[in-house]
Structure formats: structure tokens, C-alpha cells
N, C-alpha and C. Protein backbone atom coordinates (compact mmCIF):
# COMPACT_ATOMS: atom_id res chain seq x y z
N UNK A 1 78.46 124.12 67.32
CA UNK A 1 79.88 123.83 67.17
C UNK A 1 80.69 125.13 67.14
N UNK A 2 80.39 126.03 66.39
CA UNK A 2 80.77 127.54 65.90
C UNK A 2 81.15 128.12 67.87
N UNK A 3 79.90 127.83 68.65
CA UNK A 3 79.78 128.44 69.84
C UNK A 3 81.22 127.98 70.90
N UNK A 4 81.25 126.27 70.67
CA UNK A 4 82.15 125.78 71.53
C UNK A 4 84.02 126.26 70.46
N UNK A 5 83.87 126.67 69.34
CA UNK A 5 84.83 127.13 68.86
C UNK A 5 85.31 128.52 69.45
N UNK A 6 84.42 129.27 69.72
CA UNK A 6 84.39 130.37 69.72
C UNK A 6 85.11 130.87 71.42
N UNK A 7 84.29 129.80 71.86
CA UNK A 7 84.59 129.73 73.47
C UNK A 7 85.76 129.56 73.67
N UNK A 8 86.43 128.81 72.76
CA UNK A 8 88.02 128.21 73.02
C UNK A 8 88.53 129.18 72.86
N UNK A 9 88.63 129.95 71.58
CA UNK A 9 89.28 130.90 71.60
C UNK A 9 89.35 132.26 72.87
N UNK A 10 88.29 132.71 72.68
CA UNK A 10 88.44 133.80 73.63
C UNK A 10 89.23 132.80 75.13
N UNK A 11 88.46 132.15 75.51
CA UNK A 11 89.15 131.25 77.00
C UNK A 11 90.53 131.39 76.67
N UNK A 12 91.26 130.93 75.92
CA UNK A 12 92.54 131.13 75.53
C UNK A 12 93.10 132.37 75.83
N UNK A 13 92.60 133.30 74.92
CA UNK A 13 92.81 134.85 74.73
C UNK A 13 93.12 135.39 76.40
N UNK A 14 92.28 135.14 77.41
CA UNK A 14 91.42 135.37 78.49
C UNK A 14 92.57 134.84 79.81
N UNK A 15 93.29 133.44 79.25
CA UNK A 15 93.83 132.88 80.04
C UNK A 15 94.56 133.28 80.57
N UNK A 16 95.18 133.28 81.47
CA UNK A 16 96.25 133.73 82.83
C UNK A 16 97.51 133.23 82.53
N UNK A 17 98.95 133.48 82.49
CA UNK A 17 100.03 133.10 82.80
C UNK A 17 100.07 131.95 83.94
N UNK A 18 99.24 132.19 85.08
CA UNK A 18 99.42 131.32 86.07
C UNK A 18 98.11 129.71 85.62
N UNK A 19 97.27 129.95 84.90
CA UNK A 19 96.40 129.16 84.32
C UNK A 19 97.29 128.05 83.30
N UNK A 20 98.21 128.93 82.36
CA UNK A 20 98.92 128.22 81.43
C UNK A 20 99.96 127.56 81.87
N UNK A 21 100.46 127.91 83.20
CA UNK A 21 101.51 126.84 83.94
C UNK A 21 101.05 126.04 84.57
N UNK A 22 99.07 126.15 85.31
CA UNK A 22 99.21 124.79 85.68
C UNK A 22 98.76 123.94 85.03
N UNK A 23 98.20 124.21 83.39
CA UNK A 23 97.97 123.15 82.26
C UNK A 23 98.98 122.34 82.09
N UNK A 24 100.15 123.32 81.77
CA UNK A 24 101.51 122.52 81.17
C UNK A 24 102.08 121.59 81.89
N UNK A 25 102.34 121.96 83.18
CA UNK A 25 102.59 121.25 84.05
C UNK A 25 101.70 119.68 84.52
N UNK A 26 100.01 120.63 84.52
CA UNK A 26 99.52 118.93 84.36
C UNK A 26 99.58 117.87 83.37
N UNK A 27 99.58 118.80 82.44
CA UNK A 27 99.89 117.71 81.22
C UNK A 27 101.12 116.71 81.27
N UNK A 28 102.00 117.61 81.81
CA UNK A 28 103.55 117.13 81.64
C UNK A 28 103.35 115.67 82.34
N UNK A 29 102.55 116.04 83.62
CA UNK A 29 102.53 114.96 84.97
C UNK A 29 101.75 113.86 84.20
N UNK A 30 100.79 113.96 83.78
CA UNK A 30 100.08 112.88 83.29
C UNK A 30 100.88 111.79 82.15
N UNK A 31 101.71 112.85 81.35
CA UNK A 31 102.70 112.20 81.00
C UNK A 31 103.58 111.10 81.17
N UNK A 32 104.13 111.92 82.25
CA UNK A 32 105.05 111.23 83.22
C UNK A 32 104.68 110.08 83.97
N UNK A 33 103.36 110.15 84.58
CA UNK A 33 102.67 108.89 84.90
C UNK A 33 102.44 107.93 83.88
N UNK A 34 101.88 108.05 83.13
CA UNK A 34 102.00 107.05 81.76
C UNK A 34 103.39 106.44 81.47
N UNK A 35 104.25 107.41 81.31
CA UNK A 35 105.38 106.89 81.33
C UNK A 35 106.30 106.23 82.59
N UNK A 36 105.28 105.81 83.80
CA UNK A 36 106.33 105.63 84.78
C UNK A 36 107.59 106.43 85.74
N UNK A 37 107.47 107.29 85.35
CA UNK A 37 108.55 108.14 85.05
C UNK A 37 108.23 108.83 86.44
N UNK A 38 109.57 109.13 87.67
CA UNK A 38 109.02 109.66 88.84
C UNK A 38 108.76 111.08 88.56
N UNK A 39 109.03 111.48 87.60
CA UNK A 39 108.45 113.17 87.47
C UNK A 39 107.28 113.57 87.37
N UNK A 40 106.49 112.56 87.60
CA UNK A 40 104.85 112.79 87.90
C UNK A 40 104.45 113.50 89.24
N UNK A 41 105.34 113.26 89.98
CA UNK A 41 104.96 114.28 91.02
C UNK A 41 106.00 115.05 91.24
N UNK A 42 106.89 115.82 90.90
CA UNK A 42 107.42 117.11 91.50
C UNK A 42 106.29 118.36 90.08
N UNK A 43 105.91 117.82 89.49
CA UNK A 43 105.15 118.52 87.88
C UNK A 43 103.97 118.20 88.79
N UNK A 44 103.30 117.48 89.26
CA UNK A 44 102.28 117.36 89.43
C UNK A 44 101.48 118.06 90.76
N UNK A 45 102.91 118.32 91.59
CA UNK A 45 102.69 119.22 92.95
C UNK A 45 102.48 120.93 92.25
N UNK A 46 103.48 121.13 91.38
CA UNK A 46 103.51 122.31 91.07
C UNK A 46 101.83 122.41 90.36
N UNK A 47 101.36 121.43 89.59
CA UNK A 47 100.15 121.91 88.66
C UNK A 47 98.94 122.00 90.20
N UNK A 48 98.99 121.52 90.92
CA UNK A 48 98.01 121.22 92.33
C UNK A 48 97.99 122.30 93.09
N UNK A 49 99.25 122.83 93.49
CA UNK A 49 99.40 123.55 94.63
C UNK A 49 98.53 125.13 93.76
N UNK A 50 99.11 125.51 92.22
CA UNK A 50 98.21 126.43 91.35
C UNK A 50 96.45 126.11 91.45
N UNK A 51 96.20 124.65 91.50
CA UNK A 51 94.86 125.02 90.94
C UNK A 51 94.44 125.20 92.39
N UNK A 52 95.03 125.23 93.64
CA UNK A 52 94.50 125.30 94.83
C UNK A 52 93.85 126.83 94.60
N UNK A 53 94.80 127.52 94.55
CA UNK A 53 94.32 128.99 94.50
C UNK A 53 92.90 129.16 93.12
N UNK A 54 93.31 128.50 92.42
CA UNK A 54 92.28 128.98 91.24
C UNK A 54 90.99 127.87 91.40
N UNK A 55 90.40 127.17 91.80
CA UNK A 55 89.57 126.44 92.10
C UNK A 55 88.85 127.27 93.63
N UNK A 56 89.66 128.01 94.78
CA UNK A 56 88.98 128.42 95.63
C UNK A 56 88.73 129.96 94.59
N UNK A 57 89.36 130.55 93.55
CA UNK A 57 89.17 131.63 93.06
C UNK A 57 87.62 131.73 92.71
N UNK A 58 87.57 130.48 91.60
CA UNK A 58 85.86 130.14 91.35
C UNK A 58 84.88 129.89 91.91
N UNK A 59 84.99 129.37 93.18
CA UNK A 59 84.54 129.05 94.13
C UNK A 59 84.07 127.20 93.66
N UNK A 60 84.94 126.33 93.49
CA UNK A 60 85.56 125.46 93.31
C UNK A 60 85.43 124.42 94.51
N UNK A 61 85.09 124.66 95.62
CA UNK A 61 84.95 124.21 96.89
C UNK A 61 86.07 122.46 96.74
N UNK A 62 85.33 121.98 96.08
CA UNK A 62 85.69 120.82 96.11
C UNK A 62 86.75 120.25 95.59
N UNK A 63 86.90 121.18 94.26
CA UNK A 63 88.37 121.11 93.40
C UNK A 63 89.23 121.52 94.81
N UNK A 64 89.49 122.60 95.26
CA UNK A 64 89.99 123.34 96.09
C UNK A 64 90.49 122.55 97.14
N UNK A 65 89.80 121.40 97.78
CA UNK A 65 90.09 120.58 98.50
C UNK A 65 90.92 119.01 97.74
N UNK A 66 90.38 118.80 96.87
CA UNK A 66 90.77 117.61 96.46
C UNK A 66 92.64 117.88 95.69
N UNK A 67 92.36 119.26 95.02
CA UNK A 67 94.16 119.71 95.34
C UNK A 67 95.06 119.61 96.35
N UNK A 68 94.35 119.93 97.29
CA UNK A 68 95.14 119.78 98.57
C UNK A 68 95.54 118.69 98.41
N UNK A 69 94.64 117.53 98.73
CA UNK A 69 94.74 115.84 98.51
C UNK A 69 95.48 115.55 97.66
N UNK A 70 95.51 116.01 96.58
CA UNK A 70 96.57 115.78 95.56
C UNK A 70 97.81 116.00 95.63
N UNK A 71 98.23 117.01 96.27
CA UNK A 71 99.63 117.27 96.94
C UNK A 71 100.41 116.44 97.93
N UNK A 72 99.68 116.32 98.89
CA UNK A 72 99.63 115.34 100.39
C UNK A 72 99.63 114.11 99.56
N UNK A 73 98.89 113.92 98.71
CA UNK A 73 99.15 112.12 98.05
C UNK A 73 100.34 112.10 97.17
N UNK A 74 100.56 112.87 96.31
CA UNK A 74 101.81 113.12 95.64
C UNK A 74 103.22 112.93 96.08
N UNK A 75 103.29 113.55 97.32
CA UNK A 75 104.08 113.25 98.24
C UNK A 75 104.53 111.80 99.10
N UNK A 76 103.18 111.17 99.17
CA UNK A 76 103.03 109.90 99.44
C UNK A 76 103.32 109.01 98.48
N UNK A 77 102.81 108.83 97.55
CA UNK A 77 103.11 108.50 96.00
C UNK A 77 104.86 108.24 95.48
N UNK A 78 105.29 109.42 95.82
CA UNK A 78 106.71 110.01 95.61
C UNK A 78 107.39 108.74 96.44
N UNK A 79 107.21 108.43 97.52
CA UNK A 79 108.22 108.04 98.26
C UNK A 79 107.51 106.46 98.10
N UNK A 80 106.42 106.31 97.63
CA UNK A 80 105.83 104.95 98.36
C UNK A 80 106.37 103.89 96.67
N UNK A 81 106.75 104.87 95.55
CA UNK A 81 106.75 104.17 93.79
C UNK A 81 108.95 103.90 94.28
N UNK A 82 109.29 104.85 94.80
CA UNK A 82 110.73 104.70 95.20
C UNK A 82 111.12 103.68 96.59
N UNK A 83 110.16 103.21 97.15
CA UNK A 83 110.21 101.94 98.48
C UNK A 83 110.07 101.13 97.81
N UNK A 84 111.42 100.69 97.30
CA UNK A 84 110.95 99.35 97.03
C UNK A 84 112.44 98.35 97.42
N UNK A 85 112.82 96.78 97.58
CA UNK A 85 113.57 96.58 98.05
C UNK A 85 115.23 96.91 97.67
N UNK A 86 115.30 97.63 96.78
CA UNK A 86 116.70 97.51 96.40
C UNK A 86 117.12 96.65 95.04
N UNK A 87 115.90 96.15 94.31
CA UNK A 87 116.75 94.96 93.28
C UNK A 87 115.60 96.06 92.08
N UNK A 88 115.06 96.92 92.37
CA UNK A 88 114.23 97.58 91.09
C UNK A 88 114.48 99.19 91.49
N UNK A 89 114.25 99.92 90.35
CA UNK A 89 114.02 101.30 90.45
C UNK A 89 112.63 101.99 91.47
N UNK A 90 111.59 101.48 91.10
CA UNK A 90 110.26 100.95 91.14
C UNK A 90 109.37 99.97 91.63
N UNK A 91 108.44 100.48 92.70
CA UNK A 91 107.38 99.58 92.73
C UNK A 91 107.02 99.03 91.24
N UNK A 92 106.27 97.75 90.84
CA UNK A 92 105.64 97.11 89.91
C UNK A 92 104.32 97.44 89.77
N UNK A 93 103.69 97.67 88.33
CA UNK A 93 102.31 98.04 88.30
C UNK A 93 101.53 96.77 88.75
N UNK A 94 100.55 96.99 89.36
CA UNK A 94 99.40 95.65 90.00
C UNK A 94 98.36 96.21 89.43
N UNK A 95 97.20 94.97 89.90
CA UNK A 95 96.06 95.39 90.17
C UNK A 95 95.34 95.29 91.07
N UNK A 96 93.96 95.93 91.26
CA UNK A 96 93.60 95.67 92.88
C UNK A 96 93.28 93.79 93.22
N UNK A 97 92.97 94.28 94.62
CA UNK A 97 92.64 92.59 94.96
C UNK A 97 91.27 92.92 95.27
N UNK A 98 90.28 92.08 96.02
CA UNK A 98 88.87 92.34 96.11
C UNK A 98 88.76 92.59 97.01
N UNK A 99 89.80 92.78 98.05
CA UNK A 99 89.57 93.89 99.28
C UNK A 99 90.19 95.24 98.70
N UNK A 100 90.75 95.49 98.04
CA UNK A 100 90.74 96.75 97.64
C UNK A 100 89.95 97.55 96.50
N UNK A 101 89.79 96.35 95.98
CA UNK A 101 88.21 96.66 94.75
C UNK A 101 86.93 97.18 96.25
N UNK A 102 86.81 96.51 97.06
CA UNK A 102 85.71 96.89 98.17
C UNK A 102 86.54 98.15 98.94
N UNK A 103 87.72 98.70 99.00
CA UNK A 103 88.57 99.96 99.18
C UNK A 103 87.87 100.91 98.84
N UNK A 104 88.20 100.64 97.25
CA UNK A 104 87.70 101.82 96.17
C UNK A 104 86.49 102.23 96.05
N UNK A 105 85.40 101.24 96.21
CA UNK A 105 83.94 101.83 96.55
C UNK A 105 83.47 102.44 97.44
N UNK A 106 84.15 102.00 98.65
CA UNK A 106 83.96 103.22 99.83
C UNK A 106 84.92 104.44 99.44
N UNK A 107 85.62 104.33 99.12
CA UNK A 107 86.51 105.88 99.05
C UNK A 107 85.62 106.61 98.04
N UNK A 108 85.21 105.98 97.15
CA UNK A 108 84.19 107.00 96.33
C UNK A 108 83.18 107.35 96.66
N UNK A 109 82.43 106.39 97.14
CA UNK A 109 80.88 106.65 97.60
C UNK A 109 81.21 107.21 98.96
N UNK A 110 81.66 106.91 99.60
CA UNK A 110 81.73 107.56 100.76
C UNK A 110 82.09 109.74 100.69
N UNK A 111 82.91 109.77 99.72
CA UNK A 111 83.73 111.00 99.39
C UNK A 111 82.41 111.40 99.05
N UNK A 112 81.45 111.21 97.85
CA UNK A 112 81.16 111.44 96.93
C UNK A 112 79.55 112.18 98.37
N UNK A 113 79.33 111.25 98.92
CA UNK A 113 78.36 111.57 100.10
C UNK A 113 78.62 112.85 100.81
N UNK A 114 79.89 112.71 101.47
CA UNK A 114 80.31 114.13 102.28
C UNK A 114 80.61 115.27 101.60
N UNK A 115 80.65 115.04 100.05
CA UNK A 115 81.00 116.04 99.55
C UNK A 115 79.55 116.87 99.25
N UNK A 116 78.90 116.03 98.47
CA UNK A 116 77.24 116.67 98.41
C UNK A 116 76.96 117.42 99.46
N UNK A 117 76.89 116.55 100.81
CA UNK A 117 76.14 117.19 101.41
C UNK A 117 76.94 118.24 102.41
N UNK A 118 78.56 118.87 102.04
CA UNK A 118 79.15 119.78 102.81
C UNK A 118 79.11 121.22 101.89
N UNK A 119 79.33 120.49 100.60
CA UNK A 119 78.84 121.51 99.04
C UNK A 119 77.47 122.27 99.05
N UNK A 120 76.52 121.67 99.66
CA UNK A 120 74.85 122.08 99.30
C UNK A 120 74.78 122.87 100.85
N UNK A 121 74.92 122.36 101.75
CA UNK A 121 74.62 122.82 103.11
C UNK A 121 75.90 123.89 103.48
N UNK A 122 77.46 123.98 103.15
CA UNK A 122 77.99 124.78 104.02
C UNK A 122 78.62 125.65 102.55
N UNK A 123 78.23 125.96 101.40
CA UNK A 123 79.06 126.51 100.42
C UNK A 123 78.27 127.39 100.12
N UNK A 124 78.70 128.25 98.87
CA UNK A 124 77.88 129.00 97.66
C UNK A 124 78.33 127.86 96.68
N UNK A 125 78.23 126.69 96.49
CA UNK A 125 78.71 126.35 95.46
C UNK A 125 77.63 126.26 94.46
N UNK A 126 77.59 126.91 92.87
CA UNK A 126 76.26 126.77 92.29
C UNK A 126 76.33 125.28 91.67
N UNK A 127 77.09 124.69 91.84
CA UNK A 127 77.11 122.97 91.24
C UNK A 127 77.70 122.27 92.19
N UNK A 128 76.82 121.78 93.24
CA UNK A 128 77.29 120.86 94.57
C UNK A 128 77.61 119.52 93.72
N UNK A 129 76.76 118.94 93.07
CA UNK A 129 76.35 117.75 92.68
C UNK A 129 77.93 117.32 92.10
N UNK A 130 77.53 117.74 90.50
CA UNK A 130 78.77 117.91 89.82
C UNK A 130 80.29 118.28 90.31
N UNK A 131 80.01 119.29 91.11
CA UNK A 131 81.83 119.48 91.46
C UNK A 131 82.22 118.25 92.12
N UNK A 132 80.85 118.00 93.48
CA UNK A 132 81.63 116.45 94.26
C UNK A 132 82.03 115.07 93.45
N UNK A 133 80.92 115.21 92.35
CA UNK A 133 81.02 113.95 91.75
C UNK A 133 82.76 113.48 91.14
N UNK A 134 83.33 114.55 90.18
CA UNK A 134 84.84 115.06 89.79
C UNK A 134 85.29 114.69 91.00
N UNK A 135 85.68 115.51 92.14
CA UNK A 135 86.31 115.34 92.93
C UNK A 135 86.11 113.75 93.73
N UNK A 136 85.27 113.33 93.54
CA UNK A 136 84.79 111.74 94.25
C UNK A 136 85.79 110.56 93.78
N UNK A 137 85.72 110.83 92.20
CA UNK A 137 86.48 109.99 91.10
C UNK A 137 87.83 110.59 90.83
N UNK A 138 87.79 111.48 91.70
CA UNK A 138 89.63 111.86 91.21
C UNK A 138 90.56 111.59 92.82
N UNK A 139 89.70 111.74 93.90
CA UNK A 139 89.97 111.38 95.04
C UNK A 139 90.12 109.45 94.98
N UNK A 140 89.98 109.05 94.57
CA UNK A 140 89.90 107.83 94.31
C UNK A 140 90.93 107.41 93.49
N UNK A 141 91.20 108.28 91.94
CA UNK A 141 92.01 108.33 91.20
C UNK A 141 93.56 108.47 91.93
N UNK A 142 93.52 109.51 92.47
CA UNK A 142 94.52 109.69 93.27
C UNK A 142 95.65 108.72 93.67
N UNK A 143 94.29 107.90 94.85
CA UNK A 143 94.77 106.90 95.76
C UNK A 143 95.33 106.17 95.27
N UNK A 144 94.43 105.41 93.89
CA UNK A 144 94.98 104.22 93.19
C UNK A 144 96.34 104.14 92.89
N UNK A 145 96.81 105.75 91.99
CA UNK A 145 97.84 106.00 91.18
C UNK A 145 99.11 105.39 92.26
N UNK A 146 98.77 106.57 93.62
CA UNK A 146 99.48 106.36 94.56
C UNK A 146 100.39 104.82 94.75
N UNK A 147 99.42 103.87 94.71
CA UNK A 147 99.74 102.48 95.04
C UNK A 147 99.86 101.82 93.65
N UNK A 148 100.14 103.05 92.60
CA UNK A 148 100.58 102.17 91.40
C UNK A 148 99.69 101.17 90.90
N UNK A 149 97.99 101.30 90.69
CA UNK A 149 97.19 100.66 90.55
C UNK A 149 96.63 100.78 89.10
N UNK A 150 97.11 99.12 88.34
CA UNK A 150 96.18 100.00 87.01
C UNK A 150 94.55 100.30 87.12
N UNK A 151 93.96 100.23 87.71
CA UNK A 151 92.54 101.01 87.63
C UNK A 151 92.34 102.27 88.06
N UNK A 152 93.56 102.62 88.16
CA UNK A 152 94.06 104.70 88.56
C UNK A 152 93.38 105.11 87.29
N UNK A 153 93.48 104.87 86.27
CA UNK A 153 93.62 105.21 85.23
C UNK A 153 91.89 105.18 84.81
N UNK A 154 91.43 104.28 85.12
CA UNK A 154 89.67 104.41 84.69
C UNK A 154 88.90 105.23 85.57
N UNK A 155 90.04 105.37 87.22
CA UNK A 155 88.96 106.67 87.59
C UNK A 155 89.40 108.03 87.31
N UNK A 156 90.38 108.09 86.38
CA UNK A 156 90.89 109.49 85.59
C UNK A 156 90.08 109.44 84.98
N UNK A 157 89.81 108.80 83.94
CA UNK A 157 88.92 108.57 82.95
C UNK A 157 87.69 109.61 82.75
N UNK A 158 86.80 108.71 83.85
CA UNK A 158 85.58 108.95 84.54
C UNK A 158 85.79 110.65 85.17
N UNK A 159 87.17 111.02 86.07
CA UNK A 159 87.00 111.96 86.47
C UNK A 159 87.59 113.02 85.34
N UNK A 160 87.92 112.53 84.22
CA UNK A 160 88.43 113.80 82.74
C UNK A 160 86.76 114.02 81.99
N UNK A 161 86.12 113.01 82.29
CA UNK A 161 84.94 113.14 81.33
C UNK A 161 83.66 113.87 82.00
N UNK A 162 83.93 113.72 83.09
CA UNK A 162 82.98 114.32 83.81
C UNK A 162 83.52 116.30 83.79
N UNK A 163 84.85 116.03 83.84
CA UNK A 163 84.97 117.71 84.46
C UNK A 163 85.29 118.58 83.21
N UNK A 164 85.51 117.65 82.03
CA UNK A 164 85.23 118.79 80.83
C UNK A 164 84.43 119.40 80.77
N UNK A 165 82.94 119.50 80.86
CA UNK A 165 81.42 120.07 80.52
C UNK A 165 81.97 121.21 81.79
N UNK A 166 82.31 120.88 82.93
CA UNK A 166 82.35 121.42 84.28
C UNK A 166 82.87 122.64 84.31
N UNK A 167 84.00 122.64 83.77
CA UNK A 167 85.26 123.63 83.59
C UNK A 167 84.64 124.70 82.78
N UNK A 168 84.12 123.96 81.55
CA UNK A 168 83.81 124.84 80.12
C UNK A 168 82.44 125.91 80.84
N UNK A 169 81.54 125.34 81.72
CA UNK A 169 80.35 126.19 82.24
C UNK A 169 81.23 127.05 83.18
N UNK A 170 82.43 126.78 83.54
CA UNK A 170 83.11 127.71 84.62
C UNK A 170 83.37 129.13 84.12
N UNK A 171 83.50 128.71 82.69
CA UNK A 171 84.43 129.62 81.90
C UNK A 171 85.73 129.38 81.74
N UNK A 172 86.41 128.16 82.47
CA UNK A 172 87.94 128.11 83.07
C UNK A 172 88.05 127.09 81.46
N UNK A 173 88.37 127.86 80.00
CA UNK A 173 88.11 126.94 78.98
C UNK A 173 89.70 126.17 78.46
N UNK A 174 90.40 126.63 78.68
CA UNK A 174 91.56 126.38 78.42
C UNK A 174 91.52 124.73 79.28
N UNK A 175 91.42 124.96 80.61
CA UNK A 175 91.25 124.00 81.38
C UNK A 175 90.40 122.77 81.25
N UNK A 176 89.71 123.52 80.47
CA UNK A 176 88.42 122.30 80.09
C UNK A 176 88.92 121.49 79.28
N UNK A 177 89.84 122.03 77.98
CA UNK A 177 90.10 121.39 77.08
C UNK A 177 91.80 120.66 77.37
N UNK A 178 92.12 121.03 78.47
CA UNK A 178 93.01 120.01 78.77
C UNK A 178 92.49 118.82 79.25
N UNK A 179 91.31 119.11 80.00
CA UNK A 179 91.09 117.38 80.33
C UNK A 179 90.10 116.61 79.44
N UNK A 180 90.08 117.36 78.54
CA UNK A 180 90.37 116.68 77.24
C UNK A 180 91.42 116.01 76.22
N UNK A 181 92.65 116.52 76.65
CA UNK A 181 93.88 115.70 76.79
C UNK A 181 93.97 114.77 77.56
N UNK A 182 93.76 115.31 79.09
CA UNK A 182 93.97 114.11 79.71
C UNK A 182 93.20 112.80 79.73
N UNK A 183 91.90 112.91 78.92
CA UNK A 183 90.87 112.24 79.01
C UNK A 183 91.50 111.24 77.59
N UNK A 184 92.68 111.77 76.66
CA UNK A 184 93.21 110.72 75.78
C UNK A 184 94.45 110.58 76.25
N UNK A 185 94.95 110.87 77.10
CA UNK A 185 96.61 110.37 78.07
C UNK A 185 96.16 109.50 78.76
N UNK A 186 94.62 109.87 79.13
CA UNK A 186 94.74 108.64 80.54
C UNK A 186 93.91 106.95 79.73
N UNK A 187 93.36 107.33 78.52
CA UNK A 187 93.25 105.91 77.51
C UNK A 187 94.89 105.41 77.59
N UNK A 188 95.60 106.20 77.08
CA UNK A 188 97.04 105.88 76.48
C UNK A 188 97.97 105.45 77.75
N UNK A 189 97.46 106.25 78.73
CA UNK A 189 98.48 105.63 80.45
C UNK A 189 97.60 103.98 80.69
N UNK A 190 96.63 103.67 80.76
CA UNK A 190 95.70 102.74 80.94
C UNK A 190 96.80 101.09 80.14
N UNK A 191 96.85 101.42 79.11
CA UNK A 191 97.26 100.82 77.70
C UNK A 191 98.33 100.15 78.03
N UNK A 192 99.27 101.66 78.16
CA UNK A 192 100.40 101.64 78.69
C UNK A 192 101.09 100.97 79.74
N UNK A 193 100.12 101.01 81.41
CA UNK A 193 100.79 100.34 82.46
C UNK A 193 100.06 98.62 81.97
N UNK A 194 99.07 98.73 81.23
CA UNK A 194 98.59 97.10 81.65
C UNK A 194 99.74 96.61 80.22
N UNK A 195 100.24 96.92 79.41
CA UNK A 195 101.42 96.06 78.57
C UNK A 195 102.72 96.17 79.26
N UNK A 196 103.26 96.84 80.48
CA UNK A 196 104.10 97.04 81.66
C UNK A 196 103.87 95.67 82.20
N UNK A 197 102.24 95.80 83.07
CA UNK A 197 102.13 94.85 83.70
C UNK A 197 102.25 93.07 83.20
N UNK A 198 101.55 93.11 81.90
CA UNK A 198 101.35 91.87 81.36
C UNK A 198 103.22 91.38 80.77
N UNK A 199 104.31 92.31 80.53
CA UNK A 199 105.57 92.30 80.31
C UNK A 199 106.30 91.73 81.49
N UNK A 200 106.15 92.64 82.75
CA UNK A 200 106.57 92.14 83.83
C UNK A 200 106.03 90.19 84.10
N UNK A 201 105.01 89.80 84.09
CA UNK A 201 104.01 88.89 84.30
C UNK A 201 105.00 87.20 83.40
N UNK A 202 105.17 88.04 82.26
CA UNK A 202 105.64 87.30 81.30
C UNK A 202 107.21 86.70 81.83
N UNK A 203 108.18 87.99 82.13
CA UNK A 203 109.20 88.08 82.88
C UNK A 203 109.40 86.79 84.09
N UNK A 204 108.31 87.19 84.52
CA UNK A 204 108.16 85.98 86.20
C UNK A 204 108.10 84.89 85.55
N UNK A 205 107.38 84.83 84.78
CA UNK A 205 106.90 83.06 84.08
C UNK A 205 108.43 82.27 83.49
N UNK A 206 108.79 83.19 83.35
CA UNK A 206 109.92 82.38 81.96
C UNK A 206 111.26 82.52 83.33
């Protein structure tokens, strides 16, 4: 315990100006998503477009790419939560249907495949496995959010719990222990859009 204390600190000590803006910033975004709130992505481009550089810094391969994705979807996201007909602010939170539940398994497993085997065969990456796996479930995460999906939120989940251990072996500790935040924002966003959704639901009925 003493060790993972110890780690925090110095990681802290250690941390970058440009490290501490793209925490804040992600945090902010995750926020903001929980809250609905369209400031999830102009906060959320800025925290992406940073870890682009610092994920290829570590040699990150996969983070490095799935930022990209995160930007390019953000953008998509941005415009696709504001299309809506004119009588709401907002698209409405859903959930998937069972062609998009069969969506989501190929976008993962499929990601999760090309990533292994472009990580092991064309990188230095010393954790092929692990980095693709994060990036598999956050590439996925992504998409969902994108289309305003409450099960965005369980592949945050999955992809906060997985990339804490990840980060912390990076050394990148500050980082680690944000998605350890995000790993209790994205319980609390989860919570959050399905009493949205079940509110809205209620709304239609009556």
C-alpha cells in the first residue's frame, strides 16, 4: 500500500503541465457527459488531441490511435446529440436494439483482433495484449456515447478498469489515478442517463 502511495506522489511531483491539462480537461468531459451537457466534446477534443502526443510519447501505439478516434468521433458526436428535429435541445438517451447489441460485438472483437495482432507484429509495444484490450473497449465506448447509448457507459467502465493497472506500470501515475475517477463518473454517468431515460419513458406514457 505504502508503495502505491508513494508512487502517487512522486507521479504527481513528476507530472507535466501538459499531463495536468489533459486530466482536467478529461475529467471535466466525463462530467459533462454525465451531465448531458454538450461540453463533453469541445473539453473532450482538447483532453484527446494532448494524449495523442503523450500516448505516442510512451509508445502507447494504441492509445495513440484510439485518440485520434476520439476526436473524429467527438466531432461526430457533437453534431449527431444537436440533430435533432427542432422540438428538443437533444437527441434522447436510448438503448441499443439487438442489431446493435450484435454492432457492439463486432466493433470490439473485431478492434480488439487487429489491434493484437498490428501491436505484436508491427510495434515496440512492450504490452500488445493489454494496450489493445483498453483501446478495444474504449473504441466501442466511444461509438456508443456518440449515438447517446446508455451502454457507453459499461464500456467506460470496463475500459477505466482495465487501464488503471496500465497507466500506473507506464509510470503515467497521475493518469492512472484519474481513471480512477473516471471509473466512479462513469458508475455515476451510467445512473444518471438510465433515470434520464426511465424520466423521459414516463413522460411518453402519461
Amino acid at each position: 500500500m505504502q508503495f502505491i502511495i508513494d508512487g502517487i506522489i512522486i507521479g504527481i511531483q513528476q507530472t507535466t503541465m501538459l499531463e495536468w491539462i489533459a486530466v482536467t480537461t478529461g475529467i471535466m468531459s466525463v462530467w459533462y457527459s454525465m451531465k448531458e451537457n454538450i461540453w463533453v466534446y469541445p473539453t473532450g477534443i482538447v483532453n484527446t488531441v494532448i494524449y495523442i502526443y503523450l500516448a505516442f510519447s510512451f509508445k502507447l501505439y494504441a492509445d495513440m490511435g484510439v485518440n485520434f478516434y476520439y476526436t473524429i468521433m467527438s466531432m461526430y458526436g457533437w453534431y449527431y446529440w444537436l440533430n435533432t428535429d427542432g422540438d428538443e435541445d437533444q437527441v434522447p438517451v436510448t438503448t441499443n436494439s439487438r442489431k446493435e447489441n450484435i454492432i457492439s460485438v463486432i466493433i470490439f472483437s473485431g478492434s480488439l483482433a487487429i489491434l493484437i495482432f498490428v501491436l505484436t507484429y508491427f510495434t515496440d509495444s512492450d504490452v500488445p495484449v493489454w494496450d489493445a484490450t483498453t483501446t478495444s473497449f474504449a473504441i466501442l465506448g466511444m461509438w456508443l456515447m456518440a449515438r447517446k447509448k446508455l451502454e457507453n457507459w459499461l464500456a467506460w467502465i470496463l475500459t477505466n478498469l482495465v487501464s488503471i493497472p496500465l497507466y500506473f506500470y507506464k509510470g503515467l501515475i497521475l493518469t492512472s489515478f484519474q481513471f480512477l475517477i473516471f471509473t466512479i463518473l462513469a458508475v455515476m454517468g451510467y445512473l444518471a442517463w438510465r433515470k434520464s431515460m426511465r424520466a423521459r419513458e414516463q413522460l411518453t406514457i402519461s
